[in-house]
Protein backbone atom coordinates (compact mmCIF):
# COMPACT_ATOMS: atom_id res chain seq x y z
CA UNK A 1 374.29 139.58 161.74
CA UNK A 2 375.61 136.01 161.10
CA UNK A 3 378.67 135.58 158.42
CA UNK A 4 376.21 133.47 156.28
CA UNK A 5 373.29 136.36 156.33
CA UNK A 6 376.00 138.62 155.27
CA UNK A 7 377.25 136.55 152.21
CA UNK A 8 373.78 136.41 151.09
CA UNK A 9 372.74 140.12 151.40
CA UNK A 10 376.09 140.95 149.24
CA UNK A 11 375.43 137.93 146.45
CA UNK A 12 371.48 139.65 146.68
CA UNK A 13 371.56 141.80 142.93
CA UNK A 14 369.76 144.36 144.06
CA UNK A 15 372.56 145.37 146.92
CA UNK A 16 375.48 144.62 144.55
CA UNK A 17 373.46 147.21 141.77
CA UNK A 18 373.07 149.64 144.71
CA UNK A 19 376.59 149.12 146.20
CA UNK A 20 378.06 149.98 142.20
CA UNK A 21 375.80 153.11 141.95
CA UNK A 22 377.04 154.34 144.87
CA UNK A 23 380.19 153.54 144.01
CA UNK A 24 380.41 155.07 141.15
CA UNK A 25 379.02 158.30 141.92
CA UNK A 26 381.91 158.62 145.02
CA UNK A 27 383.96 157.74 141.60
CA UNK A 28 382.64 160.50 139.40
CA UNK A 29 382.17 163.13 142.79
CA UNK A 30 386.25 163.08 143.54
CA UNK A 31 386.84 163.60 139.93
CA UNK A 32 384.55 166.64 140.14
CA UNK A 33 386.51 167.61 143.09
CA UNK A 34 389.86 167.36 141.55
CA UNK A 35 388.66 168.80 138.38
CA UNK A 36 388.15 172.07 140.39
CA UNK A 37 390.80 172.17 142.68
CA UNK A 38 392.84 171.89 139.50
CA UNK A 39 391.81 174.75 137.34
CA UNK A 40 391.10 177.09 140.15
CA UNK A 41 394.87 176.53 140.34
CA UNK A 42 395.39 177.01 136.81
CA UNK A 43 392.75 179.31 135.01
CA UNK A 44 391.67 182.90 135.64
CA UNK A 45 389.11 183.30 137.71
CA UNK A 46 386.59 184.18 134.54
CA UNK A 47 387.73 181.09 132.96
CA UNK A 48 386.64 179.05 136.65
CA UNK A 49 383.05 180.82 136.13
CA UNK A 50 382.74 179.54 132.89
CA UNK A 51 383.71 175.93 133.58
CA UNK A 52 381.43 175.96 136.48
CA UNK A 53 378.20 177.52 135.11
CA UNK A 54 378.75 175.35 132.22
CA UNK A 55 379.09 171.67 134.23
CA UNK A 56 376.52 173.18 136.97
CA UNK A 57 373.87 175.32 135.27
CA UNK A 58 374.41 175.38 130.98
CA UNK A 59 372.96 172.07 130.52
CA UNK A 60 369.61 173.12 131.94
CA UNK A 61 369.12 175.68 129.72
CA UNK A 62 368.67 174.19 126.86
CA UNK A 63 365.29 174.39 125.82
CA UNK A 64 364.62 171.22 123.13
CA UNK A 65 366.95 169.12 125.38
CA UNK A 66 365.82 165.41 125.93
CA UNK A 67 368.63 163.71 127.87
CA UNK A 68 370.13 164.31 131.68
CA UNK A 69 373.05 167.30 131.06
CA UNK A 70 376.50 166.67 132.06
CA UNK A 71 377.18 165.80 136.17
CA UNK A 72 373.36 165.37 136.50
CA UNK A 73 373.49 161.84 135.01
CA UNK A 74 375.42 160.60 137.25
CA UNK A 75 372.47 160.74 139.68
CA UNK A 76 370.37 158.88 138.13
CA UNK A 77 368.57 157.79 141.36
CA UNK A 78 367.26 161.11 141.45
CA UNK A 79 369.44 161.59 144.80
CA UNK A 80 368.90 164.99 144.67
CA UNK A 81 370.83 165.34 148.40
CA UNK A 82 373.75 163.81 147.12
CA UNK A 83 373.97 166.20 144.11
CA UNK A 84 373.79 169.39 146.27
CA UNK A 85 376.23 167.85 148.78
CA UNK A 86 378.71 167.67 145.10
CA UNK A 87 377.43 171.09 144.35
CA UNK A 88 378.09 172.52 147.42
CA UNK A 89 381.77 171.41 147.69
CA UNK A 90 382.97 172.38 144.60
CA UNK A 91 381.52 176.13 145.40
CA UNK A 92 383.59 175.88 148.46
CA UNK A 93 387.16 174.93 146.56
CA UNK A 94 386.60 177.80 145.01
CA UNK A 95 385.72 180.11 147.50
CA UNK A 96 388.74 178.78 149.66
CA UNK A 97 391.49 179.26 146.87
CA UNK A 98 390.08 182.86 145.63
CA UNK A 99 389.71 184.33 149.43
CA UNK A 100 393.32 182.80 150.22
CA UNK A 101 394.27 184.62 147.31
CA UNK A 102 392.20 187.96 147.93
CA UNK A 103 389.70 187.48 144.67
CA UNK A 104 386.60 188.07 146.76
CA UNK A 105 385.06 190.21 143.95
CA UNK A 106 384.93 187.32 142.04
CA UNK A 107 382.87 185.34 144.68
CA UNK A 108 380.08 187.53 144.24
CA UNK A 109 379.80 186.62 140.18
CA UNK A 110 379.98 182.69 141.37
CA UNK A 111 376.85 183.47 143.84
CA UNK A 112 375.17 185.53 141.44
CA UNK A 113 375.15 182.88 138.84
CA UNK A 114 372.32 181.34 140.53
CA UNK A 115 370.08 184.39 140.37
CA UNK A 116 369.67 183.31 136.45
CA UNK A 117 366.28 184.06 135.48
CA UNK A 118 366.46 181.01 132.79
CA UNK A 119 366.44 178.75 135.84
CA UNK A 120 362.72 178.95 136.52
CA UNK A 121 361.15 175.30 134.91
CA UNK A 122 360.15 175.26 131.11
CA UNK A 123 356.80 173.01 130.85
CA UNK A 124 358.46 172.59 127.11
CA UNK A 125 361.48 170.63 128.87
CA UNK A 126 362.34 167.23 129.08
CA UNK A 127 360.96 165.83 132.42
CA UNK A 128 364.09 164.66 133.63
CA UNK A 129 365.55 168.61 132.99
CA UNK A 130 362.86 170.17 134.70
CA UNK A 131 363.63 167.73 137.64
CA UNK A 132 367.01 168.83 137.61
CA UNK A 133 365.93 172.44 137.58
CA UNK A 134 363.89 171.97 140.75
CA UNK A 135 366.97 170.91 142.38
CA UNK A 136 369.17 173.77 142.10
CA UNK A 137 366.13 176.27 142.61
CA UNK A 138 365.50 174.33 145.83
CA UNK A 139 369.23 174.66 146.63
CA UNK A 140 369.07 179.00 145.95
CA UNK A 141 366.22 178.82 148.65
CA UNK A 142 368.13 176.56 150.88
CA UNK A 143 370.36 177.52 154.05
CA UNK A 144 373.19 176.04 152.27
CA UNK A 145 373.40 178.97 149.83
CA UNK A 146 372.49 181.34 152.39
CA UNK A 147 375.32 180.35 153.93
CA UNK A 148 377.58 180.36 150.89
CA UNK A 149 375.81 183.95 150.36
CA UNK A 150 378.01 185.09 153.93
CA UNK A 151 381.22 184.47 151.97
CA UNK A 152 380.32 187.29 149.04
CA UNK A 153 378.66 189.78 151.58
CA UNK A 154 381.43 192.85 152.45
CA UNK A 155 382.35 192.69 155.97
CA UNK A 156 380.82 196.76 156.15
CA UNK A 157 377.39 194.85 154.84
CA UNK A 158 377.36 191.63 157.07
CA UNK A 159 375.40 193.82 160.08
CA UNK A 160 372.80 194.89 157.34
CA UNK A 161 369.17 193.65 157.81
CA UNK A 162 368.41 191.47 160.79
CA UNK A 163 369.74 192.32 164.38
CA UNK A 164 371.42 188.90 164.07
CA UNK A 165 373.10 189.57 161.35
CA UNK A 166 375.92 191.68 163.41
CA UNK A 167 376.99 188.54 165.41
CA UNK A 168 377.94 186.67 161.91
CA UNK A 169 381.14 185.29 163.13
CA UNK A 170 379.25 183.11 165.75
CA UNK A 171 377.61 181.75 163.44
CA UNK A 172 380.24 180.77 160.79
CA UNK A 173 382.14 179.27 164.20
CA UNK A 174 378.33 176.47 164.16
CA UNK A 175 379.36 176.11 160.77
CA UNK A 176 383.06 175.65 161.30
CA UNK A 177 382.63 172.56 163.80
CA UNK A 178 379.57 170.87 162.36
CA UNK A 179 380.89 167.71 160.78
CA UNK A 180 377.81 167.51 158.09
CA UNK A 181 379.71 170.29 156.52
CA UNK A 182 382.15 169.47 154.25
CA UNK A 183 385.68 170.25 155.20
CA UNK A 184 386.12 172.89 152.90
CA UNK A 185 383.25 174.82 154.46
CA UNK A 186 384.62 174.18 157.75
CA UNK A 187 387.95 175.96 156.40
CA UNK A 188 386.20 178.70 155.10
CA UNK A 189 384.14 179.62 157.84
CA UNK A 190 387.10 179.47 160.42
CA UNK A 191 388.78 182.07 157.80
CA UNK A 192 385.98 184.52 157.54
CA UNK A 193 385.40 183.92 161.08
CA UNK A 194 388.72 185.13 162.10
CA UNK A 195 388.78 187.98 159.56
CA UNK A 196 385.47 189.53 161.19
CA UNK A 197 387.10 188.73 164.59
CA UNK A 198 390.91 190.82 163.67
CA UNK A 199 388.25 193.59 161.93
CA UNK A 200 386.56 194.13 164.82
CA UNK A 201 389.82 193.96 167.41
CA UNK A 202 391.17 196.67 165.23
CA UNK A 203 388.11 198.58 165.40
CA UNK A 204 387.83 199.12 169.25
CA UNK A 205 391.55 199.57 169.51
CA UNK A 206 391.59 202.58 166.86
CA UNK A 207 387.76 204.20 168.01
CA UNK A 208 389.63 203.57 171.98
CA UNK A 209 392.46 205.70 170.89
CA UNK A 210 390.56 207.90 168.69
CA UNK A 211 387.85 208.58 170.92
CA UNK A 212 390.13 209.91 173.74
CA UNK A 213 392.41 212.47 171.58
CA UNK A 214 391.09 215.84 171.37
CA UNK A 215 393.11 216.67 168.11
CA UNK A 216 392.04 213.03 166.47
CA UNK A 217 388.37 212.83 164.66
CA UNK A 218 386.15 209.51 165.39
CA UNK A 219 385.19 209.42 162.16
CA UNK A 220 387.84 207.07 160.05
CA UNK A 221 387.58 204.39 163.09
CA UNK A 222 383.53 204.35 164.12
CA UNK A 223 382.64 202.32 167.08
CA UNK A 224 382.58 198.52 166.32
CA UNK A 225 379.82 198.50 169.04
CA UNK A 226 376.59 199.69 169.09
CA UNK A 227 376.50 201.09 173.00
CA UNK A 228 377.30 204.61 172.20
CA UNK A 229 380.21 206.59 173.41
CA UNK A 230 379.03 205.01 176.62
CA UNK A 231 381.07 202.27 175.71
CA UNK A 232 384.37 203.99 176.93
CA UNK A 233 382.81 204.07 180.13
CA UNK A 234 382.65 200.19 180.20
CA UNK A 235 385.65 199.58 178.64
CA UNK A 236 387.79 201.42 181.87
CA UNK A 237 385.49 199.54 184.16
CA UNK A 238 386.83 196.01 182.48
CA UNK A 239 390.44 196.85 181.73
CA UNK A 240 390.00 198.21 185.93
CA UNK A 241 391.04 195.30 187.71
CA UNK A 242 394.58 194.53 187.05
CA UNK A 243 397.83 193.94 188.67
CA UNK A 244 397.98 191.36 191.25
CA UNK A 245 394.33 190.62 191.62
CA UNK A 246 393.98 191.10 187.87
CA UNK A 247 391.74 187.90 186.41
CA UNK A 248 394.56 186.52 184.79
CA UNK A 249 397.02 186.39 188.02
CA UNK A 250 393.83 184.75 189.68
CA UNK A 251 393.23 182.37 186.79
CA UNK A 252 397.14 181.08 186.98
CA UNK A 253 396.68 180.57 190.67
CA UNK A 254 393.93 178.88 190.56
CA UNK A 255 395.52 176.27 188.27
CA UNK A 256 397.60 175.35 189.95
CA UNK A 257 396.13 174.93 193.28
CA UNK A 258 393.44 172.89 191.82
CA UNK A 259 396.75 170.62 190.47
CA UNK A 260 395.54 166.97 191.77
CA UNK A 261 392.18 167.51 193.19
CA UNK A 262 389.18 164.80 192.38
CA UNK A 263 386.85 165.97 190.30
CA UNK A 264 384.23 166.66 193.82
CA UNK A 265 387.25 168.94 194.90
CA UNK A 266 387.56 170.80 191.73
CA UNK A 267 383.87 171.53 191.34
CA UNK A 268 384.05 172.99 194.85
CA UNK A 269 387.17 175.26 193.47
CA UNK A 270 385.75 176.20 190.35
CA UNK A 271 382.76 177.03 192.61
CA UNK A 272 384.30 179.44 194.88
CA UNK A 273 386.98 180.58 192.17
CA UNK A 274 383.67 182.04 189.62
CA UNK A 275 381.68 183.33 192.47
CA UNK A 276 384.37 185.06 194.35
CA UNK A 277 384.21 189.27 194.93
CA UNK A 278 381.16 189.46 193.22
CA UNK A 279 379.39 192.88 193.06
CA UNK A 280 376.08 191.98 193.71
CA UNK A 281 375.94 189.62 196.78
CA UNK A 282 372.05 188.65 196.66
CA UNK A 283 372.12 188.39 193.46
CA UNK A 284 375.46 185.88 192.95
CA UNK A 285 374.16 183.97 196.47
CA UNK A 286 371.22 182.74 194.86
CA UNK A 287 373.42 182.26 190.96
CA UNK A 288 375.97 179.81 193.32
CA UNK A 289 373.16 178.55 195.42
CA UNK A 290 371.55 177.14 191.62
CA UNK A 291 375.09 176.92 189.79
CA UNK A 292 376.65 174.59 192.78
CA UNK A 293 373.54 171.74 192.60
CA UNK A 294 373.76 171.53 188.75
CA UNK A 295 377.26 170.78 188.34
CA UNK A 296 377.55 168.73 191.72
CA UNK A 297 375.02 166.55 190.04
CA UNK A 298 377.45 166.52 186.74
CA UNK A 299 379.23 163.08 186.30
CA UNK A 300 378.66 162.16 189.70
CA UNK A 301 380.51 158.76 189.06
CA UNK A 302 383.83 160.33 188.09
CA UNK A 303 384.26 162.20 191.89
CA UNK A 304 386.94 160.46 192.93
CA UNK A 305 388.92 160.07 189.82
CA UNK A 306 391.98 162.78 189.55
CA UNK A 307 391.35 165.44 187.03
CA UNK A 308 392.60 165.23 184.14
CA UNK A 309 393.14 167.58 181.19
CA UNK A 310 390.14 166.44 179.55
CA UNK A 311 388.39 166.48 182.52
CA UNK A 312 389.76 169.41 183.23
CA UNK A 313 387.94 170.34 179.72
CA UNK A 314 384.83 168.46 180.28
CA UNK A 315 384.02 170.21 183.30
CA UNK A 316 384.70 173.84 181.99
CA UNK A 317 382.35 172.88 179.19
CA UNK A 318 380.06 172.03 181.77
CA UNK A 319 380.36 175.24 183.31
CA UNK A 320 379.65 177.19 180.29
CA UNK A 321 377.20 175.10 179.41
CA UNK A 322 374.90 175.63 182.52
CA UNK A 323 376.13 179.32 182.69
CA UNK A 324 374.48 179.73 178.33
CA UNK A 325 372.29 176.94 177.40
CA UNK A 326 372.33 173.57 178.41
CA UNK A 327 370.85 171.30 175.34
CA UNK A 328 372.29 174.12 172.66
CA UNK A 329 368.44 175.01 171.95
CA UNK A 330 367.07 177.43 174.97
CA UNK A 331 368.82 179.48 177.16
CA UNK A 332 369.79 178.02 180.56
CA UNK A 333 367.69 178.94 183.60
CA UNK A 334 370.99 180.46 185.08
CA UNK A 335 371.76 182.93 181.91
CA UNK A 336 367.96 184.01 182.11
CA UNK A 337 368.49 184.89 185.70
CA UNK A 338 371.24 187.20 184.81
CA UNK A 339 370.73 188.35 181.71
CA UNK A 340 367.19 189.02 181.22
CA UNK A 341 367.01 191.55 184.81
CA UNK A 342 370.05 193.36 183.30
CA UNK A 343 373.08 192.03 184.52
CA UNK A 344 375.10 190.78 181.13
CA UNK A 345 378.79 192.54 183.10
CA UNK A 346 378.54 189.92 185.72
CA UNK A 347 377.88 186.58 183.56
CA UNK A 348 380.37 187.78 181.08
CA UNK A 349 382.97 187.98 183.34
CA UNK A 350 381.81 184.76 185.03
CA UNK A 351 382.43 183.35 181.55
CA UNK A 352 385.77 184.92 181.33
CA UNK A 353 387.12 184.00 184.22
CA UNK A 354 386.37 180.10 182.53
CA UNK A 355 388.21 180.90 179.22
CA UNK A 356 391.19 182.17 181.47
CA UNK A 357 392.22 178.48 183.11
CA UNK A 358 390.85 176.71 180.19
CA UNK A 359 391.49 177.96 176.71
CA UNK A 360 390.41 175.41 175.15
CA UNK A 361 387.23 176.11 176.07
CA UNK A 362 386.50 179.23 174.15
CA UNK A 363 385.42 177.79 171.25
CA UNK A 364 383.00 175.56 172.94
CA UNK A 365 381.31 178.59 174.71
CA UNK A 366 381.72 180.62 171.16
CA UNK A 367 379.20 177.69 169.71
CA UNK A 368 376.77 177.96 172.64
CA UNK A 369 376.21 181.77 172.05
CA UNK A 370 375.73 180.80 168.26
CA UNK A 371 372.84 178.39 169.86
CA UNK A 372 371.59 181.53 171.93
CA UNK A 373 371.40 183.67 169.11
CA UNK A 374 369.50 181.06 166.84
CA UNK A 375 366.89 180.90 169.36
CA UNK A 376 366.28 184.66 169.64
CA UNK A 377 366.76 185.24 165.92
CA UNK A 378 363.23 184.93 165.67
CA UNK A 379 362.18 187.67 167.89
CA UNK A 380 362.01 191.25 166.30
CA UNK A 381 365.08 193.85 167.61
CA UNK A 382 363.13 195.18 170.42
CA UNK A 383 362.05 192.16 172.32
CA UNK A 384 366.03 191.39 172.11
CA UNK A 385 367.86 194.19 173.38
CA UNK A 386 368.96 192.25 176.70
CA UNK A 387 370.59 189.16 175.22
CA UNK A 388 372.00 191.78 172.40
CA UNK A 389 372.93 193.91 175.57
CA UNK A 390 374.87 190.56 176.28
CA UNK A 391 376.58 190.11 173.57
CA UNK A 392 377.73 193.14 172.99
CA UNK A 393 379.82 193.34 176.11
CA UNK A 394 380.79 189.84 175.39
CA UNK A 395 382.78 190.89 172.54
CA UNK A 396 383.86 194.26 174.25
CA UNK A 397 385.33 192.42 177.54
CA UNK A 398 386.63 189.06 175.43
CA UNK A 399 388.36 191.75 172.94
CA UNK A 400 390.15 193.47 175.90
CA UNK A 401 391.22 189.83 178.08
CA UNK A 402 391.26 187.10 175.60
CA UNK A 403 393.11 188.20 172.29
CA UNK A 404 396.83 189.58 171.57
CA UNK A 405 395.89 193.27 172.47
CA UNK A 406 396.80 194.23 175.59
CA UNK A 407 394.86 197.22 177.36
CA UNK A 408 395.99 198.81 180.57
CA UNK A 409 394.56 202.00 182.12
CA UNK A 410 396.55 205.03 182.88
CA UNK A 411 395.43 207.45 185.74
CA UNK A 412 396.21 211.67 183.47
CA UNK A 413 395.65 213.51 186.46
CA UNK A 414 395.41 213.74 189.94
CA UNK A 415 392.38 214.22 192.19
CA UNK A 416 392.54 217.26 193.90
CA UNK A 417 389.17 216.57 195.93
CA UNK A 418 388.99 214.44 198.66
CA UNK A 419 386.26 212.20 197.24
CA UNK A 420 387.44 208.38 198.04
CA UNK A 421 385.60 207.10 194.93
CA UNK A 422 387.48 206.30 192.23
CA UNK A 423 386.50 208.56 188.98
CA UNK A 424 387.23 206.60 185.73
CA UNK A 425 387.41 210.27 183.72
CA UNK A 426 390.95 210.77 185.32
CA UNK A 427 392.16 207.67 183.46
CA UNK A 428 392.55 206.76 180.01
CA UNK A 429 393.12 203.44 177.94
CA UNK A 430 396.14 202.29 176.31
CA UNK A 431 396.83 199.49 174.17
CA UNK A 432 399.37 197.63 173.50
CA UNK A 433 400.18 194.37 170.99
CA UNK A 434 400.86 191.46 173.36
CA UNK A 435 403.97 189.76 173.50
CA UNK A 436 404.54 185.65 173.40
CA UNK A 437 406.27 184.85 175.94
CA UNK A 438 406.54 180.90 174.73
CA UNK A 439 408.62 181.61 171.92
């Protein structure tokens, strides 16, 4: 667009109206904003419900009203978008102060102040109030107050209901990077997130020490998972391989061979690095065989260059993203290979094995399972149990390798048969906090 096409579309009266609308609304919203951050500061959190239902809610009420209430006038374009956008912030300035500040029983009376009955719309109203009431009952049946709805739900009550339900903090980590969210939200749902996440570390740690006392009882510290006691079984077969072909020792090496390569090398490295020792040979022959043409195909321009940290990145995003789902929509062809025939150990520790050279990763690969979930949230429990199979030794093996607990097995008792096989009952699981070795 010329400079002379731009002068007139700014001297045109209809953009310079439209330009001070906007204007002043982005005026009136951050005075909203402040006005909240301010008193939830400042008042008691009663006296924060009562400012709030009375700007937000109040104005509707009234039943012989004939003017726009309060914050609704200053959309008077009927940008009813824009309003829940103000609407939805403000509930999150809230929500942020009183959960740094361990109020959450008051976040439940904020969400339940939209379950007002005198919301429904009064044909006796003033047009422009009914309008107004459609908004905010379009809002309580919205996902943006469903998702509000996670922040007042008691971490014993977020698996209630739908099988999906139980994998909440994958979800709040979607929330937590999508930049449509305001960045409030985004704070929020990286807090609950890692709540949920420390909950359920603690969890295993006290049902794996529980579980294995004869004196101690189970029931104070229940199982975090839902695989039955048989989930003891799978923990020693994960925390099994350590010492100096543990995954991490492997991981370290790998780095820093792979210090220098072009990015053709390195695909060939990570190749042979995530396929190596695996336990089913046919079965991992024809994964590589389909894993090695997808990413050799991957930014096919960039073989020669050196890699780079964010290469480096790029191409472990790559991995996980062939390994989950590829367009964040439908599983890969790769995870229905292993997953759907039953063999969830093998990709997860396929995946692991990527989180262990590239940290930066996990969050990436967190976000695609959040994508893998959404598109089987729609099947019923029992056409899911593989991909929740899945999941559930996701968290079980990521728990164990990629947090600050450490787990080790300890062999109790000697064999006295001759039997050559290894018998997992003779050992037991200890943990241990980690220690930083940075600092």
């Amino acid at each position: 667009m010329s400079a002379n096409s731009l002068s007139i579309s700014q001297e045109d009266p209809d953009y310079v109206a439209s330009n001070s609308r906007q204007l002043n609304v982005q005026i009136a919203q951050e005075e909203v904003y402040s006005f909240f951050v301010e008193i939830v500061e400042k008042l008691s959190p009663d006296d924060v419900l009562r400012e709030f239902k009375g700007l937000f809610i109040d104005g509707l009420n009234s039943q012989y009203s004939h003017s726009i209430p309060g914050i609704y006038s200053i959309f008077l374009d009927d940008n009813e978008q824009e309003f829940c956008n103000t609407l939805k912030r403000c509930i999150y300035i809230i929500i942020n102060n009183w959960k740094t500040n361990r109020k959450d029983k008051n976040i439940q009376k904020l969400v339940n102040l939209f379950a007002n009955e005198k919301l429904k719309l009064d044909t006796n109203n003033f047009l422009g109030i009914n309008i107004r009431k459609s908004w905010l009952e379009n809002f309580i049946y919205s996902k943006d107050y469903q998702e509000i709805k996670l922040f007042a739900t008691r971490h014993d009550e977020l698996s209630k209901g739908h099988w999906a339900n139980r994998y909440t903090s994958y979800l709040l980590i979607d929330q937590s990077v999508n930049e449509n969210n305001c960045r409030e939200q985004q704070e929020a749902a990286r807090r609950l997130y890692r709540q949920i996440k420390d909950k359920y570390k603690f969890e295993l740690a006290m049902y794996i020490a529980r579980s294995q006392s004869a004196v101690s009882s189970t029931a104070r510290y229940k199982n975090p998972s839902i695989l039955g006691d048989n989930v003891l079984h799978l923990i020693k077969t994960i925390v099994l391989k350590k010492g100096i072909f543990s995954h991490e020792n492997i991981a370290n090496i790998f780095i820093k061979q792979t210090q220098d390569q072009t990015l053709k090398e390195f695909k060939k490295s990570i190749d042979k690095y995530l396929f190596f020792s695996g336990d089913n040979q046919e079965l991992v022959g024809n994964l590589r065989q389909q894993f090695a043409e997808k990413l050799s195909l991957w930014k096919e321009n960039y073989n020669q260059e050196i890699i780079t940290k964010e290469l480096f990145l790029r191409t472990c995003n790559r991995v996980i993203d062939c390994l989950t789902t590829e367009n964040g929509k439908e599983p890969s062809s790769l995870f229905i290979l292993l997953v759907t025939p039953g063999h969830s150990l093998t990709l997860v520790i396929i995946l692991l094995k990527t989180i262990l050279i590239c940290r930066n990763s996990r969050r990436h690969l967190e976000l695609r399972i959040a994508h893998l979930i959404r598109y089987y949230e729609k099947y019923p429990e029992d056409e899911c149990k593989w991909i929740i199979n899945f999941i559930e030794i996701f968290n079980i093996t990521f728990a164990i390798y990629a947090e600050n607990v450490e787990y080790n097995l300890i062999k109790m008792k000697e064999d006295q048969s001759n039997n050559l096989q290894l018998n997992l009952d003779d050992y037991r699981v200890f943990s241990q906090m980690k220690v930083d070795r940075q600092k």
